[in-house]
Structure formats: C-alpha cells, structure tokens
C-alpha atoms as a PDB file:
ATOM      1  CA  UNK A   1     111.227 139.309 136.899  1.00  0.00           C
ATOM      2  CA  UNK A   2     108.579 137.643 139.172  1.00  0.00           C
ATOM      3  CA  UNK A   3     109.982 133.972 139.788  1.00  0.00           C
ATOM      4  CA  UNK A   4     107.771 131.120 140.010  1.00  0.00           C
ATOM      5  CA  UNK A   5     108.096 127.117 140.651  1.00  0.00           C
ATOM      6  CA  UNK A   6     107.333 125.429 137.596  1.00  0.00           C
ATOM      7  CA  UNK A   7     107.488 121.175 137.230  1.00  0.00           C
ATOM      8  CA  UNK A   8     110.538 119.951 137.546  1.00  0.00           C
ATOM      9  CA  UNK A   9     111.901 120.273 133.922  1.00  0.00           C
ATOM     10  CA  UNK A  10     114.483 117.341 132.997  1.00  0.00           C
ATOM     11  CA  UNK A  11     114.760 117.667 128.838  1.00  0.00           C
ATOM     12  CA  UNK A  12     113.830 119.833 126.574  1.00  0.00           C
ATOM     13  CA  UNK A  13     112.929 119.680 122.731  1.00  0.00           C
ATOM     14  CA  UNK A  14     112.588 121.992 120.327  1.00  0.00           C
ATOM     15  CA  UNK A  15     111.138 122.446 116.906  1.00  0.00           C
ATOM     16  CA  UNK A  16     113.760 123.303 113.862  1.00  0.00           C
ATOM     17  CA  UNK A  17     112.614 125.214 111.280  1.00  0.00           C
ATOM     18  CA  UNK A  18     111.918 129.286 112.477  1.00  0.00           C
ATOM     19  CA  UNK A  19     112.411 128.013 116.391  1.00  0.00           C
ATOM     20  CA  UNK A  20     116.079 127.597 115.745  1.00  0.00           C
ATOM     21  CA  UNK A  21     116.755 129.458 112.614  1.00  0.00           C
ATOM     22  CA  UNK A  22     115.530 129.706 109.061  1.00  0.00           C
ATOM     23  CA  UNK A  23     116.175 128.500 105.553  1.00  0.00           C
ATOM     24  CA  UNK A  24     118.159 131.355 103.910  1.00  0.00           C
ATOM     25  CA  UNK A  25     118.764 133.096 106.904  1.00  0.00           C
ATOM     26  CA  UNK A  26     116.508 136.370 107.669  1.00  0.00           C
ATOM     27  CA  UNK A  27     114.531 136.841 104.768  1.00  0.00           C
ATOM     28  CA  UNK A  28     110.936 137.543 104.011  1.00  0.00           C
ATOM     29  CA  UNK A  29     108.846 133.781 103.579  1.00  0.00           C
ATOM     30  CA  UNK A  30     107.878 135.133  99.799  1.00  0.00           C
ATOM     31  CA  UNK A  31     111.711 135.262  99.287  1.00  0.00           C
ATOM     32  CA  UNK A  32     112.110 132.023 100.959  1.00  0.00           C
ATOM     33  CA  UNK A  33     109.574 131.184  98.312  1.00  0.00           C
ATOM     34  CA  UNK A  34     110.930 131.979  95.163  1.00  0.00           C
ATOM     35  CA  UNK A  35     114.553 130.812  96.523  1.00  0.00           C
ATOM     36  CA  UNK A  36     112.842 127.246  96.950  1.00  0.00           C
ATOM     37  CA  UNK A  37     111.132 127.467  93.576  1.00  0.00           C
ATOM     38  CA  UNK A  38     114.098 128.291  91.749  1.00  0.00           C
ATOM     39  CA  UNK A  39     115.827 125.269  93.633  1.00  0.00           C
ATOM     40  CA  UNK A  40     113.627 123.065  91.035  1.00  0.00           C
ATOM     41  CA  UNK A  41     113.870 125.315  88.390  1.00  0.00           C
ATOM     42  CA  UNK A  42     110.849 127.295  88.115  1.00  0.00           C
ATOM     43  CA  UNK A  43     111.349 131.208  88.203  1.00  0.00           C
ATOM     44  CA  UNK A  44     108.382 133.118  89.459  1.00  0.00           C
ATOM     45  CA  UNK A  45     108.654 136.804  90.740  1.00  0.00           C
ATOM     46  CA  UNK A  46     108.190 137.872  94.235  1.00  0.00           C
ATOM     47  CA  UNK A  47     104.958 139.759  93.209  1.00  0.00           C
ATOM     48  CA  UNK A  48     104.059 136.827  91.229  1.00  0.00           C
ATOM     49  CA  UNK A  49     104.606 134.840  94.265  1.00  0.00           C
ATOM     50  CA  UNK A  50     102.701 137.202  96.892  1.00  0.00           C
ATOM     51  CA  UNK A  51      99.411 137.729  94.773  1.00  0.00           C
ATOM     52  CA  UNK A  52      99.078 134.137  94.488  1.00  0.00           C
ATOM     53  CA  UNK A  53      99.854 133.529  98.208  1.00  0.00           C
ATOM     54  CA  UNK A  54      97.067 136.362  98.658  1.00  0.00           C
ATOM     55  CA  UNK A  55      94.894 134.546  96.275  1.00  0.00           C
ATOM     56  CA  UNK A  56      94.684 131.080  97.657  1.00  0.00           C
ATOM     57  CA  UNK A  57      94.400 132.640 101.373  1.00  0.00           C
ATOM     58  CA  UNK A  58      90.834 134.526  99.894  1.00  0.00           C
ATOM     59  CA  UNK A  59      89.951 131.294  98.175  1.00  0.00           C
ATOM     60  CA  UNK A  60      90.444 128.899 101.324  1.00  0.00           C
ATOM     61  CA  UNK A  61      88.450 131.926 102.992  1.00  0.00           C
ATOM     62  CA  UNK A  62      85.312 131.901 100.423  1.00  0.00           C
ATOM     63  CA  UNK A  63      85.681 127.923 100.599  1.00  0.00           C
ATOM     64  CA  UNK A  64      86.836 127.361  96.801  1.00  0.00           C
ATOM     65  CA  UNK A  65      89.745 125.683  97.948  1.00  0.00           C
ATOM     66  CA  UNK A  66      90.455 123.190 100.678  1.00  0.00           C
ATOM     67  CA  UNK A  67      92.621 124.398 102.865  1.00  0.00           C
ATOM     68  CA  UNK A  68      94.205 124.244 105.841  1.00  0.00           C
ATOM     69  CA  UNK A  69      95.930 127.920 105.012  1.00  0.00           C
ATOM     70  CA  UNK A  70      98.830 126.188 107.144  1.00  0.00           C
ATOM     71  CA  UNK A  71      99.261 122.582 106.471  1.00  0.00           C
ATOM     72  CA  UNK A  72     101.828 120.857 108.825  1.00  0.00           C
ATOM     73  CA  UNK A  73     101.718 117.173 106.881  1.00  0.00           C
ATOM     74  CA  UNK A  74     103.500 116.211 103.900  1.00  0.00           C
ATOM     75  CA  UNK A  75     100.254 115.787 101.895  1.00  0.00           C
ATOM     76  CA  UNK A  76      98.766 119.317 102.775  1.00  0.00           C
ATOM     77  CA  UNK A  77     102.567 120.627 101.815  1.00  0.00           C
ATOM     78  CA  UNK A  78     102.172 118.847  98.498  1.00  0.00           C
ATOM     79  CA  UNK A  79      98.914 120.391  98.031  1.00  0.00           C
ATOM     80  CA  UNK A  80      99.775 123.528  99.066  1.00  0.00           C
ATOM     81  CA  UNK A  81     102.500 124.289  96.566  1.00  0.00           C
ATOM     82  CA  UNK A  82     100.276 122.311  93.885  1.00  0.00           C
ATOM     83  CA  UNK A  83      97.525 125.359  94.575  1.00  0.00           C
ATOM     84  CA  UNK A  84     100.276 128.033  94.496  1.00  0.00           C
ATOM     85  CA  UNK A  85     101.276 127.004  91.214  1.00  0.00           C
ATOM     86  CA  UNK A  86      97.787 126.525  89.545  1.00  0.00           C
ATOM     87  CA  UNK A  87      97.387 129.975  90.579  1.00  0.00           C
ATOM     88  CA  UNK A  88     100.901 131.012  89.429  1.00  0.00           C
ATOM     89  CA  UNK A  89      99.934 129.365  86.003  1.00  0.00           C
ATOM     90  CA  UNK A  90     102.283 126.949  85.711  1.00  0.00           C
ATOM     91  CA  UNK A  91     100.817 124.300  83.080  1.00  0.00           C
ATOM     92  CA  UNK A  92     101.542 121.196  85.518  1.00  0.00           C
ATOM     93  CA  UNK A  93     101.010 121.678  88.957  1.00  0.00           C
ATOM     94  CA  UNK A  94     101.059 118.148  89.637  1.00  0.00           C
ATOM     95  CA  UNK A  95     101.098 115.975  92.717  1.00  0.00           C
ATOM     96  CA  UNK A  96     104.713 114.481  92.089  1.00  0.00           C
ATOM     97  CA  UNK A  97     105.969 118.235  91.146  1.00  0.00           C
ATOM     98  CA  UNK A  98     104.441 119.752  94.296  1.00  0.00           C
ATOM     99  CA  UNK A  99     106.478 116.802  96.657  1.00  0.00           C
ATOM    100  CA  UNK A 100     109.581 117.769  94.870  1.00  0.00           C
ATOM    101  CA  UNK A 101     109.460 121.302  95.884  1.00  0.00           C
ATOM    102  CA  UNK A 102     108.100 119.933  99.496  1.00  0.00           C
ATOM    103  CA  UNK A 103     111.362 117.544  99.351  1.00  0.00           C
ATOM    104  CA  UNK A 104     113.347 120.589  97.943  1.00  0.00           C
ATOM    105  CA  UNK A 105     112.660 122.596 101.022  1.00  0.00           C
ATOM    106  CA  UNK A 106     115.367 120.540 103.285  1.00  0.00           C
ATOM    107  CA  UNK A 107     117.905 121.204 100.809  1.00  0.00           C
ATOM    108  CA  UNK A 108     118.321 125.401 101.288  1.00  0.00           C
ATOM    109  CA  UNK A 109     121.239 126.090 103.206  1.00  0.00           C
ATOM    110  CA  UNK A 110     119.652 126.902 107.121  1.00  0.00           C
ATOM    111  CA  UNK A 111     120.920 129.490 109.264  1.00  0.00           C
ATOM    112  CA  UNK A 112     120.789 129.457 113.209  1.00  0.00           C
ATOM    113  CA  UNK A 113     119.418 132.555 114.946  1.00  0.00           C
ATOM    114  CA  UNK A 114     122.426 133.655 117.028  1.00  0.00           C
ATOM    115  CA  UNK A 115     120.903 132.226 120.053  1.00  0.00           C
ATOM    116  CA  UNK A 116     120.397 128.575 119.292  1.00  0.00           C
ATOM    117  CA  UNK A 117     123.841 127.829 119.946  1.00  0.00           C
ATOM    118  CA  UNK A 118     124.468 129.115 122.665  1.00  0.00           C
ATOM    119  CA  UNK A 119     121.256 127.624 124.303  1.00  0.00           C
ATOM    120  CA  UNK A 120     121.899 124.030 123.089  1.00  0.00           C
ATOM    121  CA  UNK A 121     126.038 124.783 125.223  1.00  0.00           C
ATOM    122  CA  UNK A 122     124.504 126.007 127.820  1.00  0.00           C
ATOM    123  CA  UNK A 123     122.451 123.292 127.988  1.00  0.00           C
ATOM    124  CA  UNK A 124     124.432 120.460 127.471  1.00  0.00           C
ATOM    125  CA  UNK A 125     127.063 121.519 129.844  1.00  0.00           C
ATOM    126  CA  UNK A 126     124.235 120.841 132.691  1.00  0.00           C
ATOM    127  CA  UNK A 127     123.887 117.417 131.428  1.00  0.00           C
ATOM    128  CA  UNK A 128     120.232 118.245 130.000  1.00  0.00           C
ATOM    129  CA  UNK A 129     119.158 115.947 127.431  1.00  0.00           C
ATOM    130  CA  UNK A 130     117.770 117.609 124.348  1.00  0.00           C
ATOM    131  CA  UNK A 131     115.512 116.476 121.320  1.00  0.00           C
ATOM    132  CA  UNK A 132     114.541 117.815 118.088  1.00  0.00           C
ATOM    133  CA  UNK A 133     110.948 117.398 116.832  1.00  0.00           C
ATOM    134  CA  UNK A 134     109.481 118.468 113.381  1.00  0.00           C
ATOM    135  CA  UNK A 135     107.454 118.362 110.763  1.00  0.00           C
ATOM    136  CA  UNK A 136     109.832 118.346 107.811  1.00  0.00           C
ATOM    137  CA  UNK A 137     110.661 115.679 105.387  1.00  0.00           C
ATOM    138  CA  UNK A 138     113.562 112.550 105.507  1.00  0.00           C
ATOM    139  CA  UNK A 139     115.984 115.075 103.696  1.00  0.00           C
ATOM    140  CA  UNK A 140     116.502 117.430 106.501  1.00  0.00           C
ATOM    141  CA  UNK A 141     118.109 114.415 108.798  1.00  0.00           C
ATOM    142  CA  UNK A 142     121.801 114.821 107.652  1.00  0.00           C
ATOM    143  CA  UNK A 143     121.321 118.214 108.248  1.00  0.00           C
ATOM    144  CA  UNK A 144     120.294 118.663 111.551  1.00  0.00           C
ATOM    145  CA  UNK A 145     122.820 115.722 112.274  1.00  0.00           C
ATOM    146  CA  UNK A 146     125.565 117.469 110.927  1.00  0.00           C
ATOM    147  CA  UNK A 147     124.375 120.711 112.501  1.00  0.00           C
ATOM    148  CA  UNK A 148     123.399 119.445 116.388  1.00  0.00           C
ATOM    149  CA  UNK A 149     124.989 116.027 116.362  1.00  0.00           C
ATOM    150  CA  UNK A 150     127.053 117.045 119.055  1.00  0.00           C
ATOM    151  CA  UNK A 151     124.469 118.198 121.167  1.00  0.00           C
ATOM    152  CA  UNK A 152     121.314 115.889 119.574  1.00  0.00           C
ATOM    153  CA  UNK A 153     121.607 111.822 119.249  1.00  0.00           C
ATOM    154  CA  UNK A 154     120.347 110.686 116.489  1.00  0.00           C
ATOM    155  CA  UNK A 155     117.313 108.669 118.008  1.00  0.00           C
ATOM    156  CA  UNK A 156     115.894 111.715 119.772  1.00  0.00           C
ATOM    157  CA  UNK A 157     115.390 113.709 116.371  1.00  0.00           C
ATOM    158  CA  UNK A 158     112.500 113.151 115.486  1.00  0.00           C
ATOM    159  CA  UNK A 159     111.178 113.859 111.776  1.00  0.00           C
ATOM    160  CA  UNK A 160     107.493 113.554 110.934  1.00  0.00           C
ATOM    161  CA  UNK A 161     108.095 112.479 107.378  1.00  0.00           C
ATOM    162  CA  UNK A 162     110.626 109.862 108.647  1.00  0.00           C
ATOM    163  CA  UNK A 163     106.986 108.590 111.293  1.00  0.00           C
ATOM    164  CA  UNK A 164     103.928 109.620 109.135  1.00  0.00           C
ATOM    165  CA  UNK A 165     103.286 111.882 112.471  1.00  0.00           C
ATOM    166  CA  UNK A 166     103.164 115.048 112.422  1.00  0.00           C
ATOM    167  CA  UNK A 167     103.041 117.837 115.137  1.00  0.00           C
ATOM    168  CA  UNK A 168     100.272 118.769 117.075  1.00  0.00           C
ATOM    169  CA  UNK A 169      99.591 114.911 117.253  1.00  0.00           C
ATOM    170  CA  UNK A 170      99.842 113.787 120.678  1.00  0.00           C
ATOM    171  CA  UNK A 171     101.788 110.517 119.883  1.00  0.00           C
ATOM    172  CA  UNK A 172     104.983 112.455 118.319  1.00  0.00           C
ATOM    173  CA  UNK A 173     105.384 114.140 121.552  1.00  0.00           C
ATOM    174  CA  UNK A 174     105.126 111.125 123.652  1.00  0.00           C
ATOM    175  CA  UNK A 175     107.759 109.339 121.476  1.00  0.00           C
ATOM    176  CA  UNK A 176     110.183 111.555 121.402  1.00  0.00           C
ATOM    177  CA  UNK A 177     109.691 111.418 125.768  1.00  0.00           C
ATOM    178  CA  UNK A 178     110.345 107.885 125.312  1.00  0.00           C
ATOM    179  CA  UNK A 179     113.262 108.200 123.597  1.00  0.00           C
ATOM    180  CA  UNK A 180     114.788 110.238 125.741  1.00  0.00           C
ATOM    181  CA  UNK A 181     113.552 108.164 128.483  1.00  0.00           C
ATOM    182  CA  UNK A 182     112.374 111.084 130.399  1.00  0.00           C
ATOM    183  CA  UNK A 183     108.806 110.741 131.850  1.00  0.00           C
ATOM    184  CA  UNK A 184     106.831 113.086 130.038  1.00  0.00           C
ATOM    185  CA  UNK A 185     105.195 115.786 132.809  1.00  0.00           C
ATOM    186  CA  UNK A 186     109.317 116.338 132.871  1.00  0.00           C
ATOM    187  CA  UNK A 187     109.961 117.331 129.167  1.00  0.00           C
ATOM    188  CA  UNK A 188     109.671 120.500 127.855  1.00  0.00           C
ATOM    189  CA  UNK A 189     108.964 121.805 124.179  1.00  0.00           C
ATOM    190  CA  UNK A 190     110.065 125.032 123.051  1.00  0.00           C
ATOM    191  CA  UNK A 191     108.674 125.955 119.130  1.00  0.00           C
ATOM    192  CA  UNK A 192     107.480 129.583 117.336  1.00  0.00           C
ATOM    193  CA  UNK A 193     104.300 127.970 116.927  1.00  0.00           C
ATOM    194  CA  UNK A 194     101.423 128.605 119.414  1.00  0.00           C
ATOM    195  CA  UNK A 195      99.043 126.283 118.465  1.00  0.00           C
ATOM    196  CA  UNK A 196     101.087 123.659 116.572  1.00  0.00           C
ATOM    197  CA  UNK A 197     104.364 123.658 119.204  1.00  0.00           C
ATOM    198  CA  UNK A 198     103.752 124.751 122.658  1.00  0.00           C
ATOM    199  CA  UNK A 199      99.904 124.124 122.966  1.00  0.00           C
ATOM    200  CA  UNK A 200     100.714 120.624 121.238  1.00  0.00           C
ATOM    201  CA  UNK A 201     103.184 119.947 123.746  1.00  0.00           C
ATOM    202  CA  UNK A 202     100.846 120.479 126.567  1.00  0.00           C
ATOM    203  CA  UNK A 203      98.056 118.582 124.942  1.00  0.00           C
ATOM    204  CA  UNK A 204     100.461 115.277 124.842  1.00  0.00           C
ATOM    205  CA  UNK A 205     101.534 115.648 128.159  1.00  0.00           C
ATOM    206  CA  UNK A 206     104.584 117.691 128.598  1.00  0.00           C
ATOM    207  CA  UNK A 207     105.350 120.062 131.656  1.00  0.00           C
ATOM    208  CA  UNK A 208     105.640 122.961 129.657  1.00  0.00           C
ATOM    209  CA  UNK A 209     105.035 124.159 126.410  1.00  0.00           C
ATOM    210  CA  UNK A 210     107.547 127.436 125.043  1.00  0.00           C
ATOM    211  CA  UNK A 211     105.958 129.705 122.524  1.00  0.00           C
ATOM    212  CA  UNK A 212     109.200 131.263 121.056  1.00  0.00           C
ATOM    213  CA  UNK A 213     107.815 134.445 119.833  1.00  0.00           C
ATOM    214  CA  UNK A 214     109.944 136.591 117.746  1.00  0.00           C
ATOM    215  CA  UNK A 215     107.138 138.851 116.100  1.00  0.00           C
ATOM    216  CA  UNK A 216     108.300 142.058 117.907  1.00  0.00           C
ATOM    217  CA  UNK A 217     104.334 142.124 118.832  1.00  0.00           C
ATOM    218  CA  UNK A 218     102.844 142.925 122.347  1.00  0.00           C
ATOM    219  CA  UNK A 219     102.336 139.908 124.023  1.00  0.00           C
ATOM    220  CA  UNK A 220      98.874 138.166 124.458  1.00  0.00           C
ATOM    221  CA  UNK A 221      96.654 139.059 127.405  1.00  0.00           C
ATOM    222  CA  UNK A 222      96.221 135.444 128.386  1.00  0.00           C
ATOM    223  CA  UNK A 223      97.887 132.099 127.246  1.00  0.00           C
ATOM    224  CA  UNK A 224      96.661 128.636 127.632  1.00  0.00           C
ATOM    225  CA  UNK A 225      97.915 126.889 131.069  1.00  0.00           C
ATOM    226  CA  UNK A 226     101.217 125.174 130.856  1.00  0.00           C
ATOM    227  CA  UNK A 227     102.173 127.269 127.961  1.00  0.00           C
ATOM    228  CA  UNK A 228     104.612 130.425 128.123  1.00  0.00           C
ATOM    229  CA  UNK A 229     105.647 132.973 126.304  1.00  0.00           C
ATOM    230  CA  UNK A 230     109.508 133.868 125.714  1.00  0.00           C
ATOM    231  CA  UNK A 231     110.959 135.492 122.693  1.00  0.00           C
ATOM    232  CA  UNK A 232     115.092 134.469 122.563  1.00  0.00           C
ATOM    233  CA  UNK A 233     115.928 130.934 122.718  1.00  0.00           C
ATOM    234  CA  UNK A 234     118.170 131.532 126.153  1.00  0.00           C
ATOM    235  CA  UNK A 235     115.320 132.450 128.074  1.00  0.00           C
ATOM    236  CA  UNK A 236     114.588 128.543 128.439  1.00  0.00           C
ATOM    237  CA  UNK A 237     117.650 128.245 130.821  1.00  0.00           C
ATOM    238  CA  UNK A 238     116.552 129.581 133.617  1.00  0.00           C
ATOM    239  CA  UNK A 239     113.344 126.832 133.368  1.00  0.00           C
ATOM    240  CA  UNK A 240     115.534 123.937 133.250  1.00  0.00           C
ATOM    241  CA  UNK A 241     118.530 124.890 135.413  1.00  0.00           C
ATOM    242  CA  UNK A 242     116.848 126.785 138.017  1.00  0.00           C
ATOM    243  CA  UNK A 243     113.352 124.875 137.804  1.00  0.00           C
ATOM    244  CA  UNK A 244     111.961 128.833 137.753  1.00  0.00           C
ATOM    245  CA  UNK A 245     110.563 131.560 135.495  1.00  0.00           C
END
C-alpha cells in the first residue's frame, strides 16, 4: 500500500450506530424493523414492513410525501416511523407514538462488529483520545457508557438528542474538538456514512474524514478531498499512530 503524509492526526471520533456495530447484531434493517416495532408492541410482518418502506421511498420520489428518505434529526425520525405506519395501516400513527418507537430504538440490545474493540485498545494504549458522536436519542447514553466507558469519558460522547444538533451540522463537530481539547485540523472522524459522517467532518473542520464502508461494493472512482475510504475499523491505526495511509 502506497503511503502518504496526512495532517498530523491527534483524536479520533467515531459515529455509533452501523460504524461500530448494530442493533441486533447482523441482521437485515427490515428485521431491525419489525424487532423495534415489536419492542412497543405492534407486530407487523417483514413483507408488511418492506412494501411500506418501498412505498414511502416512491412517494417521497413523486413528492406526495415530505421526505428526507433519510432523516438524521429526532423530528424527521418521528415522522418517518409516523409515515411507515400510516402506510402499514395502523389506525394512530401519531406524533407521540412515532417518538416512542424513535426513543425505543436505544433500547435493542447493540452488538460490536468484531473490530471495534480492538481499534478503541489499540488506540488507547497510544494515549489517543477518542470521542463518540451521534445522532441518536438521550436513551442510548448509559449504553455507550457502559459499553466504551473505559475507553470514552463521558463529556466527549456526544448525543444529538442530548444538544438539539445533529450530524452533518458543523457545530457538533467542533464541540466535540473542544471537548477533547484537541484543535480541530487534528481530529479525525471515522462513520459508515459518506455524506452525513466523513464529508460532515471535513465540512466542520476536521483533518480527515473516514468513510467506513462495509458494502462489499467496488470502491468509488473519486472521493471528496480530506475524505477516505477504509472498510474495517483497524485500518484507522495506521492514520493516527503512524501519521500515514
């Protein structure tokens, strides 16, 4: 692998959810679905479930619906699920029933992709500082506490329903920086989400921004600057400890 300088990295943050592992473990998101939706008692099938999803993506297309098709704030979550279950049929979609499914999410047991530890040691034993930012709701604190609290201080996770900020906002980025007292051209973000995650990152400031892309698809031809492309968590080592790609 061609090795070449990159800014000189001095933390590094990382999204949660599907950077370092996944509600339920490695199932498919429509199974994800119906596990959450069963959390608060409604039982919908997986095809159910998947012709809706299919439904309100052709809708938001032909502009009947308001999207975004991928909301990252609390209120587009709550309107989200409120739109899945209008077009499941469920009598009350209402606003207060779609934020207890949103609320319901941080509550199904999460499962680390067998790299995350081992990155976060690897990490820590080089004195690195590290910081959690994401878009989730208050409820997901105690776990990521109980999960990375020896690795994670409790100031430098940052939760966007805890802030009313929310990823790809350029002020989360720069407050997590803060609080880890690292200037920010020194901090690097690693997420699975292009746009959202590592082109956020960039946008706000940071050195680098990680796309952590587990698709199994060939890579893109060209990426934004500032932004790379790795596809295990342990690949952001070598960026931090040897300052190289």
């Amino acid at each position: 692998m061609n090795h070449t300088t990159q800014p000189n990295i001095k933390a590094v943050l990382f999204d949660w959810d599907m950077t370092l592992g996944a509600a339920l473990g490695n199932i498919s998101s429509v199974e994800r679905t119906a596990a959450l939706l069963r959390h608060v008692g409604l039982n919908y099938s997986m095809e159910a479930i998947e012709a809706a999803r299919a439904q309100r993506q052709a809708r938001i297309e032909q502009g009947q619906l308001p999207g975004p098709l991928a909301p990252q704030t609390k209120e587009g979550l709550i309107v989200y699920y409120q739109q899945l279950l209008a077009l499941l049929d469920h009598p009350q979609p209402s606003a207060d029933l779609g934020e207890q499914v949103y609320n319901a999410y941080a509550h199904l047991a999460f499962v680390f992709y067998p790299d995350t530890l081992p990155t976060f040691r690897a990490l820590a034993a080089q004195g690195v500082p590290l910081g959690i930012i994401t878009n989730h709701s208050p409820a997901i604190r105690p776990v990521i506490e109980a999960e990375l609290g020896a690795f994670v201080s409790p100031e430098t996770i940052l939760i966007s329903g805890e802030l009313d900020l929310y990823k790809p906002e350029p002020a989360i980025f720069r407050q997590a920086a803060s609080r880890l007292q690292i200037p920010i051209e020194h901090c690097l973000y690693v997420g699975d989400n292009l746009e959202v995650d590592a082109l956020g990152a960039i946008t706000a400031g940071y050195g680098l921004g990680l796309w952590c892309d587990r698709s199994a698809q060939p890579a893109p031809e060209n990426l934004p600057d500032g932004v790379h492309r790795i596809t295990d968590l342990e690949q952001v080592i070598p960026y931090v400890v040897d300052g190289k790609r």
